[in-house]
C-alpha atoms as a PDB file:
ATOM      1  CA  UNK A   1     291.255 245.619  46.899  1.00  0.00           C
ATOM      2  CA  UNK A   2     291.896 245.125  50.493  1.00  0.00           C
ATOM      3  CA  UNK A   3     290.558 241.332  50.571  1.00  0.00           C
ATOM      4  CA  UNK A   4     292.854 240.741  47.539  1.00  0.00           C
ATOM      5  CA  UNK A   5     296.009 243.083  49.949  1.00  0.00           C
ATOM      6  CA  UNK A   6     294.887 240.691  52.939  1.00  0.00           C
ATOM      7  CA  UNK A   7     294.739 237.278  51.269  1.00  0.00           C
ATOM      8  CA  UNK A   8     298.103 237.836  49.637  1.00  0.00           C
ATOM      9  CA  UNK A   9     299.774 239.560  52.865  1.00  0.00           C
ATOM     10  CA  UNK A  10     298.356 236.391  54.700  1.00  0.00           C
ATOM     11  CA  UNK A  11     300.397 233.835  52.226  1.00  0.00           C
ATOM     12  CA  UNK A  12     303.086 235.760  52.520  1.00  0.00           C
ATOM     13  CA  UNK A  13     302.947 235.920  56.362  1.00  0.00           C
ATOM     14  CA  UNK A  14     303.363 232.206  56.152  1.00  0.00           C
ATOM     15  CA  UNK A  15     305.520 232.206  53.685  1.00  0.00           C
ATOM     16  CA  UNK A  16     307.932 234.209  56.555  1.00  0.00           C
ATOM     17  CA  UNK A  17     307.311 232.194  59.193  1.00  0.00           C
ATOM     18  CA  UNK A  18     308.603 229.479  57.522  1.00  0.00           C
ATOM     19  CA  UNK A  19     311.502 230.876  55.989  1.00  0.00           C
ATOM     20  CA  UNK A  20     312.586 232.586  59.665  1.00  0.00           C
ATOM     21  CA  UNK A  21     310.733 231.217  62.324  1.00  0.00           C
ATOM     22  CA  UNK A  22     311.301 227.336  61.267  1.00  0.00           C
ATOM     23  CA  UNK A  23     313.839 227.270  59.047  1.00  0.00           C
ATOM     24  CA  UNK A  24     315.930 229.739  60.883  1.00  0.00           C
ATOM     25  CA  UNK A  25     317.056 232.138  58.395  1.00  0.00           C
ATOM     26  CA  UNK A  26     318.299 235.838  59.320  1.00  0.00           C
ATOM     27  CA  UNK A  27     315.828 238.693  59.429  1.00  0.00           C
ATOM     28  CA  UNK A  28     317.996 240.861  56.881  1.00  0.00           C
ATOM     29  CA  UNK A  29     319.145 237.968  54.803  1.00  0.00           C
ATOM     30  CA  UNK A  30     315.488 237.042  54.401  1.00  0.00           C
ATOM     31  CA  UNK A  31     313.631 240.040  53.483  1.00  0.00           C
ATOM     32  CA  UNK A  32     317.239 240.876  51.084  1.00  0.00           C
ATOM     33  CA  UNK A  33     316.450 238.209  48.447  1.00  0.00           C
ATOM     34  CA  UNK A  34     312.565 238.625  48.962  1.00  0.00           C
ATOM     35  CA  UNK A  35     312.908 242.648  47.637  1.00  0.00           C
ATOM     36  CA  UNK A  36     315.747 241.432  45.168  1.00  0.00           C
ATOM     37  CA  UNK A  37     313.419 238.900  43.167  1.00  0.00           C
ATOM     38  CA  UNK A  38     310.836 241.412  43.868  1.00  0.00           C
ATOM     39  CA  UNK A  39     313.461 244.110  42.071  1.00  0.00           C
ATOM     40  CA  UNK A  40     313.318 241.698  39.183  1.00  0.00           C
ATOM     41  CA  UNK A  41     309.791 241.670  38.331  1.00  0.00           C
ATOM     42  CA  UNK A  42     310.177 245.343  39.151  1.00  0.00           C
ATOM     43  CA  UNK A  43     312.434 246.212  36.471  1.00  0.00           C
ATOM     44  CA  UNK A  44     310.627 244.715  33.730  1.00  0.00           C
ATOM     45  CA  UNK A  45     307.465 247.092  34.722  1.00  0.00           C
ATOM     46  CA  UNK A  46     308.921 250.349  34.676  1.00  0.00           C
ATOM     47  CA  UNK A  47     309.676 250.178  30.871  1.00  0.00           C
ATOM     48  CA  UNK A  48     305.929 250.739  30.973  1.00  0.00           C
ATOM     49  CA  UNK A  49     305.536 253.223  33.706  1.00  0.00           C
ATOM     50  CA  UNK A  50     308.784 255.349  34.418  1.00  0.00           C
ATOM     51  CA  UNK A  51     309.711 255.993  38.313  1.00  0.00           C
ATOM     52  CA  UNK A  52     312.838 257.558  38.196  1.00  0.00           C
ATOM     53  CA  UNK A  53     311.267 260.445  38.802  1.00  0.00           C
ATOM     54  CA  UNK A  54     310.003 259.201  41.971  1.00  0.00           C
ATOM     55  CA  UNK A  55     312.323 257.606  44.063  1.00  0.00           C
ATOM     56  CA  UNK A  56     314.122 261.046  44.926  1.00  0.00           C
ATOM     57  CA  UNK A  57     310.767 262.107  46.379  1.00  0.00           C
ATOM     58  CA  UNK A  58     311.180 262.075  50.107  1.00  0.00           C
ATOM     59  CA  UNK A  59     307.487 260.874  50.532  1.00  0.00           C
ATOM     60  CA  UNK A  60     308.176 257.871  48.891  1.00  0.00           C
ATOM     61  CA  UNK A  61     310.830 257.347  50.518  1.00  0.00           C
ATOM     62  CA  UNK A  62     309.864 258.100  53.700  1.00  0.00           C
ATOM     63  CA  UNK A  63     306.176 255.650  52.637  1.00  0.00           C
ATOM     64  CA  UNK A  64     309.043 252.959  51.839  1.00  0.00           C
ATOM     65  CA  UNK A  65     310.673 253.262  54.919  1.00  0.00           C
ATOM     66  CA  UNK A  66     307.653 252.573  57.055  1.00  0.00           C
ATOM     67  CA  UNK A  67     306.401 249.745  54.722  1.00  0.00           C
ATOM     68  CA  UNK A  68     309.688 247.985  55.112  1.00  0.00           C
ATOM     69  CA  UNK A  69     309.688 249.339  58.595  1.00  0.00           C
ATOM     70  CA  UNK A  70     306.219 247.255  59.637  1.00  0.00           C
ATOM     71  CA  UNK A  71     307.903 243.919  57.550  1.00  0.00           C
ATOM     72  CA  UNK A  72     311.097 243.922  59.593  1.00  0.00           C
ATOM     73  CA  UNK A  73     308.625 243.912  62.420  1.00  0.00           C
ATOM     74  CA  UNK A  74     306.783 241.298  61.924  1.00  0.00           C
ATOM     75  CA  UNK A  75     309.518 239.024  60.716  1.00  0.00           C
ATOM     76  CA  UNK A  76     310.900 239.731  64.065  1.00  0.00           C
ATOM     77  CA  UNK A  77     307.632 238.798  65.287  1.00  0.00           C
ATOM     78  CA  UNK A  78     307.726 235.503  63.197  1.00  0.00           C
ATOM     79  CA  UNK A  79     311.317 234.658  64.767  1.00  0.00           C
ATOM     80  CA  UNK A  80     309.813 233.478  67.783  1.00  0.00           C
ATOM     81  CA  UNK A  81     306.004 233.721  67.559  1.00  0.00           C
ATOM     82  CA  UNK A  82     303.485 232.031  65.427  1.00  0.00           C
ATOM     83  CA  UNK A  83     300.938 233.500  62.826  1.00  0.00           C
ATOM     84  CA  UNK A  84     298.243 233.403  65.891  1.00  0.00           C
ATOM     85  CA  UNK A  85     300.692 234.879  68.526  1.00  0.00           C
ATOM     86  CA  UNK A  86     301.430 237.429  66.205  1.00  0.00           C
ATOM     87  CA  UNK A  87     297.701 238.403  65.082  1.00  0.00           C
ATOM     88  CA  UNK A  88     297.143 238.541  68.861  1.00  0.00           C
ATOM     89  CA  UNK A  89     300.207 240.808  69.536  1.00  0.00           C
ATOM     90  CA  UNK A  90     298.739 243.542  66.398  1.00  0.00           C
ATOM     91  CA  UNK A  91     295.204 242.962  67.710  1.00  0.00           C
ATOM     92  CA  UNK A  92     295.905 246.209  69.872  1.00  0.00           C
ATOM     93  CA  UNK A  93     296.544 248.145  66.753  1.00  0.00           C
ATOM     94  CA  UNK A  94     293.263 248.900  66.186  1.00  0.00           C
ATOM     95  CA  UNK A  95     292.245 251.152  68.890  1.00  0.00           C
ATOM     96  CA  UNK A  96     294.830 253.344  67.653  1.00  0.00           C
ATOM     97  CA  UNK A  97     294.393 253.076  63.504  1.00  0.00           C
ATOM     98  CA  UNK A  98     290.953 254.306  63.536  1.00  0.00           C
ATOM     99  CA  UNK A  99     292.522 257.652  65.036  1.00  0.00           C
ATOM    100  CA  UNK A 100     295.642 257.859  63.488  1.00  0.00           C
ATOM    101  CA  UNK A 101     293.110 257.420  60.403  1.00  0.00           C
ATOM    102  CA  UNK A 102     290.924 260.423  61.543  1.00  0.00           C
ATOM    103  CA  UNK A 103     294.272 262.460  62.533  1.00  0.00           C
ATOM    104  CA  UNK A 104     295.241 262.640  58.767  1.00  0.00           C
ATOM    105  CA  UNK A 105     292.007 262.640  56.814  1.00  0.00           C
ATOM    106  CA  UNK A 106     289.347 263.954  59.196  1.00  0.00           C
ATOM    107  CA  UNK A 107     287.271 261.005  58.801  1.00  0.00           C
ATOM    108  CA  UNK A 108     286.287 258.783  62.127  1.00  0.00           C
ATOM    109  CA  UNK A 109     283.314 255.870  62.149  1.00  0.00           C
ATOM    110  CA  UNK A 110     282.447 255.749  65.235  1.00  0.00           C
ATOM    111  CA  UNK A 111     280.589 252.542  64.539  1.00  0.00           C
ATOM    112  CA  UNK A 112     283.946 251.285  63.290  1.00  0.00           C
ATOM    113  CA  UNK A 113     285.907 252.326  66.309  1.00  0.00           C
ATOM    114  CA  UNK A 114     283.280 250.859  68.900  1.00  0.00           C
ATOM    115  CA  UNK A 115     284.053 247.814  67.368  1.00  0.00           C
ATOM    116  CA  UNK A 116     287.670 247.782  67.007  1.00  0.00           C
ATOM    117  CA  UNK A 117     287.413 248.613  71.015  1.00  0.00           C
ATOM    118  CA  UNK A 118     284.793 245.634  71.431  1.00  0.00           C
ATOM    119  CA  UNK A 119     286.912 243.059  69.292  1.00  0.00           C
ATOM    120  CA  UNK A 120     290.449 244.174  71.214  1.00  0.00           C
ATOM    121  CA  UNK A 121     288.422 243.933  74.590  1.00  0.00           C
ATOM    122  CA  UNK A 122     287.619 240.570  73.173  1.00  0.00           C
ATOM    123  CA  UNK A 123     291.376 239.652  72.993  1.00  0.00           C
ATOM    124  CA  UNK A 124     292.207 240.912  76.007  1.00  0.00           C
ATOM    125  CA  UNK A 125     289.378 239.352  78.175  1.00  0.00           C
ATOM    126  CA  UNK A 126     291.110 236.272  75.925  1.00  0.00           C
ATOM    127  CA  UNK A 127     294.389 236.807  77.580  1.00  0.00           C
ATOM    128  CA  UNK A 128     293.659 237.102  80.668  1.00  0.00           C
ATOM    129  CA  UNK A 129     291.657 234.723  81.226  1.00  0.00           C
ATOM    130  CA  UNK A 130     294.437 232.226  80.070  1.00  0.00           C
ATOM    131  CA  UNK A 131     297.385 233.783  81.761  1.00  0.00           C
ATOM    132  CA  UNK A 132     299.627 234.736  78.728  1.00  0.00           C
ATOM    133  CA  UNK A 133     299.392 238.186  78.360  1.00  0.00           C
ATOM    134  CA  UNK A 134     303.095 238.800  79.409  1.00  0.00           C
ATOM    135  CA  UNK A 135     303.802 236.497  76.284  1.00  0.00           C
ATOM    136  CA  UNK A 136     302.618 239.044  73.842  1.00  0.00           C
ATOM    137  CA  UNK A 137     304.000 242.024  75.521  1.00  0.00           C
ATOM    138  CA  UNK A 138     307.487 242.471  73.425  1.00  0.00           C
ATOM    139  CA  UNK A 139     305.162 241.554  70.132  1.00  0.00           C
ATOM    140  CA  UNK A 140     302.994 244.364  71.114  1.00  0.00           C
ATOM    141  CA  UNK A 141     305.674 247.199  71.571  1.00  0.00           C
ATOM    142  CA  UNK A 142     307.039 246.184  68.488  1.00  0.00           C
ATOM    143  CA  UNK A 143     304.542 245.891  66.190  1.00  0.00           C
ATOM    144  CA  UNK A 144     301.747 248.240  67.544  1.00  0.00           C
ATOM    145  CA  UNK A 145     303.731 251.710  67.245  1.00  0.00           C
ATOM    146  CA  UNK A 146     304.706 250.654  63.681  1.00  0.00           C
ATOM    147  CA  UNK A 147     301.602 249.857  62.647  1.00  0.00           C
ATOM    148  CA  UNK A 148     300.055 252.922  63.588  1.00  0.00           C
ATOM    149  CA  UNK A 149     302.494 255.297  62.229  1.00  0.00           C
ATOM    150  CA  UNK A 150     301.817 253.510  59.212  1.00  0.00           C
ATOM    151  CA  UNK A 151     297.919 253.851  58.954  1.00  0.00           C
ATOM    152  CA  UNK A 152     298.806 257.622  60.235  1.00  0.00           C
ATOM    153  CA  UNK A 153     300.980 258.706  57.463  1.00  0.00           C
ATOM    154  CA  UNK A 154     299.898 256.427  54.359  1.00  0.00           C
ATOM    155  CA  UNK A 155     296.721 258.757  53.053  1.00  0.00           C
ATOM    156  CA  UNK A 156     299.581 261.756  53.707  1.00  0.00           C
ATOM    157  CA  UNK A 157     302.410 259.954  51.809  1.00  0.00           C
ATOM    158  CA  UNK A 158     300.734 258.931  48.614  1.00  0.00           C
ATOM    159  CA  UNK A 159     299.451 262.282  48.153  1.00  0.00           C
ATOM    160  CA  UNK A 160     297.671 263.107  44.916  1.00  0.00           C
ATOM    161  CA  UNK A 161     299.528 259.624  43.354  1.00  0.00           C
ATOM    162  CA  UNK A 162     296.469 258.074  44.344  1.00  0.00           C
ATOM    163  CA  UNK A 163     294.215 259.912  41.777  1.00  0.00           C
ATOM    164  CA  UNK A 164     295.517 257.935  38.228  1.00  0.00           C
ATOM    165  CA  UNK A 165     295.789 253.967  37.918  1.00  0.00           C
ATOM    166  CA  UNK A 166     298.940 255.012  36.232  1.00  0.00           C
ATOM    167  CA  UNK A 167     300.247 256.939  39.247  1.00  0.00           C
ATOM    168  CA  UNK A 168     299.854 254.637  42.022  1.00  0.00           C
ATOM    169  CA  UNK A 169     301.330 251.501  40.242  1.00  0.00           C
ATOM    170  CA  UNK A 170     304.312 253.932  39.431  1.00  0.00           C
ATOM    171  CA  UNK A 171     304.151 254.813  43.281  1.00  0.00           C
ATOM    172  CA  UNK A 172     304.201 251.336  44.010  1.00  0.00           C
ATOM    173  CA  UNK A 173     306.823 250.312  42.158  1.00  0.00           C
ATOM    174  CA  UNK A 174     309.007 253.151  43.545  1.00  0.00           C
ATOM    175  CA  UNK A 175     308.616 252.027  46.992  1.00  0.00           C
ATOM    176  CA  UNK A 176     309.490 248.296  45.843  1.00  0.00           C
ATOM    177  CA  UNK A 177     312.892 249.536  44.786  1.00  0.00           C
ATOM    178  CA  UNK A 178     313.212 251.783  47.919  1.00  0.00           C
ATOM    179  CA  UNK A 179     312.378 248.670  49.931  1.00  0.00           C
ATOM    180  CA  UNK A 180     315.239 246.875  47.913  1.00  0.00           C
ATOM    181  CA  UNK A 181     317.918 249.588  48.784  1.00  0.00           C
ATOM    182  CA  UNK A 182     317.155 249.599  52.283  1.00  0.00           C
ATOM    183  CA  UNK A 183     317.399 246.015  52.698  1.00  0.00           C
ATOM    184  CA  UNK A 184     320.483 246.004  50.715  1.00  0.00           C
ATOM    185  CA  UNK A 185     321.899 248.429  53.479  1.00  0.00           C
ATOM    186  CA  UNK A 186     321.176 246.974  56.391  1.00  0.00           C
ATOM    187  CA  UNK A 187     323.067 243.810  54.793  1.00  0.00           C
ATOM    188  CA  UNK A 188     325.790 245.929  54.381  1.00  0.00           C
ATOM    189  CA  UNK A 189     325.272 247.173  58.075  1.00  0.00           C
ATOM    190  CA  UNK A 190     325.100 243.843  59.176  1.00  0.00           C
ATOM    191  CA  UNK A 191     327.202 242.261  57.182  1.00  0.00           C
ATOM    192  CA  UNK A 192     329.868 241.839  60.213  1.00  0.00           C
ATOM    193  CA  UNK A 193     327.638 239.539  62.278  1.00  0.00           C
ATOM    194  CA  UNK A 194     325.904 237.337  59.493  1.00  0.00           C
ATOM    195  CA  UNK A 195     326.895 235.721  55.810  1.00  0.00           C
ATOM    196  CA  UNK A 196     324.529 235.443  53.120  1.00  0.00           C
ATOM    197  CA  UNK A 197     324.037 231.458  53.660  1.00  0.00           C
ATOM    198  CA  UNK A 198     320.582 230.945  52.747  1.00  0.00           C
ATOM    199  CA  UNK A 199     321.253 228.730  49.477  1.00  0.00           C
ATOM    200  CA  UNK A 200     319.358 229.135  45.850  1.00  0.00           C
ATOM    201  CA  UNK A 201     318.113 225.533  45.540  1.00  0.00           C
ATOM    202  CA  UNK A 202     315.107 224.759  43.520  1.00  0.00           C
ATOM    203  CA  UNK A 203     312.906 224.704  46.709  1.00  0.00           C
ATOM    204  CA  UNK A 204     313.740 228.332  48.362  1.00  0.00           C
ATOM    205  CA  UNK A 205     313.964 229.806  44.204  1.00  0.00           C
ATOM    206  CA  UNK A 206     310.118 228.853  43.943  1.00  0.00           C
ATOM    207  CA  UNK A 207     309.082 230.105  47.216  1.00  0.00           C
ATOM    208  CA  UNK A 208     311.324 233.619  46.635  1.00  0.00           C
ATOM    209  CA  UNK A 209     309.296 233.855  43.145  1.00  0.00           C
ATOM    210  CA  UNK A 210     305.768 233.096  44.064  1.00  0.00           C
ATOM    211  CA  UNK A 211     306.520 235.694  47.380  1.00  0.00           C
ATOM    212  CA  UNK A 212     308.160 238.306  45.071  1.00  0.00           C
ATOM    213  CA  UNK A 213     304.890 238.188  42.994  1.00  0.00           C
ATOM    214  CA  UNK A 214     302.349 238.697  45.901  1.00  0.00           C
ATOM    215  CA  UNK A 215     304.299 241.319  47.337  1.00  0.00           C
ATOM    216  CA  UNK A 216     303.984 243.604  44.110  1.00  0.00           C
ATOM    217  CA  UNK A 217     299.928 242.118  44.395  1.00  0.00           C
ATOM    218  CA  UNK A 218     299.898 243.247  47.935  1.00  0.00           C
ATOM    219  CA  UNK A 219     301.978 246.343  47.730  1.00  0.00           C
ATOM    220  CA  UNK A 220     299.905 247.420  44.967  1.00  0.00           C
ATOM    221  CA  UNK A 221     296.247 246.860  46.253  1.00  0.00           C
ATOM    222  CA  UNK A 222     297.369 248.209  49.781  1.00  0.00           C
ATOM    223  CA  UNK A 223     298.658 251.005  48.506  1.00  0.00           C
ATOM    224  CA  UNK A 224     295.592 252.012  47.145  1.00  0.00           C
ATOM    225  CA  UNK A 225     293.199 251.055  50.050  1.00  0.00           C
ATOM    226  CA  UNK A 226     295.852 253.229  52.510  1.00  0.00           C
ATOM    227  CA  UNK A 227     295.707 256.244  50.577  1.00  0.00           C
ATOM    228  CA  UNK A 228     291.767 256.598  50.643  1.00  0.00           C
ATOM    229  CA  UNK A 229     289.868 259.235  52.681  1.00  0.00           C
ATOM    230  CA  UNK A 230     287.666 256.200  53.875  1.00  0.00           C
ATOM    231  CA  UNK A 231     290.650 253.594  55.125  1.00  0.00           C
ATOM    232  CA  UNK A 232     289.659 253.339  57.640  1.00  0.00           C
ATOM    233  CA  UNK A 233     286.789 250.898  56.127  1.00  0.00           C
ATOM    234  CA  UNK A 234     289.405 249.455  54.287  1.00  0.00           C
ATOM    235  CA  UNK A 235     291.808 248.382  57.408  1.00  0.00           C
ATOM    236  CA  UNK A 236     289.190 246.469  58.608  1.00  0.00           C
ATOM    237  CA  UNK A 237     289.224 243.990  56.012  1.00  0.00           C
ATOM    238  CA  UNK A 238     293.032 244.681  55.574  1.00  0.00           C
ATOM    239  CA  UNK A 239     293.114 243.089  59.448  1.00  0.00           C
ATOM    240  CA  UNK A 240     291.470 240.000  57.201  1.00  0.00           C
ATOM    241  CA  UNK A 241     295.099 239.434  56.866  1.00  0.00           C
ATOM    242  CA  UNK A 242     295.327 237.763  60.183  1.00  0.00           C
ATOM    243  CA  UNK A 243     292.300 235.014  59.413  1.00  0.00           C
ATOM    244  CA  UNK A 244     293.922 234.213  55.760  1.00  0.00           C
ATOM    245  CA  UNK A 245     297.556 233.263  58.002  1.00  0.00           C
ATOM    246  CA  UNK A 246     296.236 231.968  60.947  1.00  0.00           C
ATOM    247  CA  UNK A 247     294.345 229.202  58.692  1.00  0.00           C
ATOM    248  CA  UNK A 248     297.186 229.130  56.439  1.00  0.00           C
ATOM    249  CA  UNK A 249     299.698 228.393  58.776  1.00  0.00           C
ATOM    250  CA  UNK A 250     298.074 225.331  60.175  1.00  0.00           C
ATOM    251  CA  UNK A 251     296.907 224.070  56.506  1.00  0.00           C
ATOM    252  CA  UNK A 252     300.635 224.566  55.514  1.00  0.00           C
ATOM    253  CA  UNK A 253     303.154 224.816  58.551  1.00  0.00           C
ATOM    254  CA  UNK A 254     301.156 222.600  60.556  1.00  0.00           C
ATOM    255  CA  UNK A 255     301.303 224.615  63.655  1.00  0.00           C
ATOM    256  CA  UNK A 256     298.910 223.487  66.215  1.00  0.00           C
ATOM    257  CA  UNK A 257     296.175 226.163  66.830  1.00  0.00           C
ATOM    258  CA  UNK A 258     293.326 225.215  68.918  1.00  0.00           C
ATOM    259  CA  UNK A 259     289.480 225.174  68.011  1.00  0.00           C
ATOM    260  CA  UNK A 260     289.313 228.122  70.210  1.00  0.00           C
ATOM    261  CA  UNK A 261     291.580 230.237  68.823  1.00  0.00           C
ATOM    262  CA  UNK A 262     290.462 229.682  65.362  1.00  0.00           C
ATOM    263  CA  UNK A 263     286.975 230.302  66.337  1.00  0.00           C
ATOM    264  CA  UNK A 264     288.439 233.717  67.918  1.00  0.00           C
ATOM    265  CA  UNK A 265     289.832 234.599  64.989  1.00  0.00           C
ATOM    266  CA  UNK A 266     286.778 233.986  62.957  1.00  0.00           C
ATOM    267  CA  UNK A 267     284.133 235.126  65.513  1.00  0.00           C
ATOM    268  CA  UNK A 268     286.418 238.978  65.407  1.00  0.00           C
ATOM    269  CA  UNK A 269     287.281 238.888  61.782  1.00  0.00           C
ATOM    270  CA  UNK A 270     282.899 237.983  61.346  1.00  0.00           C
ATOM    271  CA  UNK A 271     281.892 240.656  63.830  1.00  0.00           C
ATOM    272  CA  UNK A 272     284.143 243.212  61.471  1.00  0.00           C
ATOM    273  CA  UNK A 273     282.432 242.096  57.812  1.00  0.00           C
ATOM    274  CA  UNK A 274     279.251 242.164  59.333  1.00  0.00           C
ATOM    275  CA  UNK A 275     279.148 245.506  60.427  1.00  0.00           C
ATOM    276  CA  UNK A 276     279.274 246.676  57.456  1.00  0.00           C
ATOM    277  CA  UNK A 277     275.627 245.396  56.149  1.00  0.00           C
ATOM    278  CA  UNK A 278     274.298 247.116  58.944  1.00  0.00           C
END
């Protein structure tokens, strides 16, 4: 489940950074018509599991705010950074996950968290060796806080809606809508400073469908992996995420990462899998 969350979070990472880093679109006007063709697919599920019910709970809502919370982030992120600089920026993440992890569940791998410290010493040894760790700084504040809140209060959040199939695709579906309403009001909070510009051809329609579909795929699956007394285990190969874009983005965007960093982000994404047979 978290190699399926990871692979599609990495598309959609991409997918992002194209729509808002290179094409230039607005943050809010962006991730408004990805959770409104999301909505769509939504609506057409819930006549098979019911989540009305749901989206007055305030731990849904409060799961949905940090979800949407953590992809405002790294669209931000995307604005001016690529897939790489961004993977670098949440690298720092893990030191903290393992123990926001252990903070709500009682559950710490100590084998896991040496080598979330080795691979982030890795990164930073990385850095400073070439000089650009002030570039990473403002992608660090942003994106590290969020992410750990997130890993923090997931297993608390989805409660006892992680025990039935049933339950957690309704609990995923709530947040979807959630995610929609939220994005609908910052447009509204917003709406002074930008217009909705970003045109419905037949290019953008396509790429607003096939995102729509692996964000109900990745909402789903991370849901799941979140909510587990052992996710801990499962963030590690939810951090997979960052390999899937990195070599994404320069299959598809064409953005020029070196040999070296690609071998980074394979040699610390390896060192992660491995562990894990021994």
């Amino acid at each position: 489940m978290a190699i399926v969350s990871a692979l599609s979070r990495g598309v959609i990472s991409v997918i992002d950074r194209y729509q808002i880093g290179i094409k230039g679109n607005s943050v809010v006007e962006v991730n408004l018509y990805n959770n409104l063709f999301t909505l769509l697919f939504v609506i057409g599920l819930t006549f098979y599991f019911p989540i009305w019910n749901l989206i007055t709970d305030w731990k849904v809502i409060l799961y949905s705010v940090l979800v949407q919370a953590v992809a405002i982030g790294y669209s931000t992120l995307f604005k001016k950074m690529t897939i790489f600089e961004s993977v670098i920026s949440a690298k720092l993440a893990d030191l903290l996950i393992p123990i926001a992890v252990y903070l709500s569940t009682g559950k710490l791998d100590l084998k896991i968290y040496f080598l979330a410290v080795f691979t982030t010493l890795i990164v930073v040894f990385w850095l400073k060796k070439k000089g650009d760790a002030k570039k990473y700084l403002d992608g660090v504040i942003i994106i590290v806080p969020l992410l750990t809140i997130q890993a923090f209060a997931s297993p608390l959040l989805v409660g006892n809606n992680k025990n039935q199939l049933s339950s957690i695709i309704a609990f995923t579906l709530s947040t979807l809508v959630i995610r929609f309403i939220i994005s609908a009001l910052m447009m509204l909070f917003y709406q002074k400073s930008f217009q909705l510009k970003n045109s419905l051809n037949s290019n953008n329609l396509f790429i607003y469908i096939i995102r729509s579909i692996l964000t109900i795929i990745a909402q789903f699956t991370f849901v799941i992996v979140t909510s587990d007394k052992y996710s801990a285990l499962g963030w590690i190969f939810l951090n997979m995420t960052s390999l899937y874009g990195v070599l994404a983005s320069s299959l598809f965007l064409k953005e020029k990462n070196t040999k070296k960093e690609i071998l980074l982000i394979c040699f610390i994404t390896a060192i992660m899998l491995i562990q894990n047979f021994i």
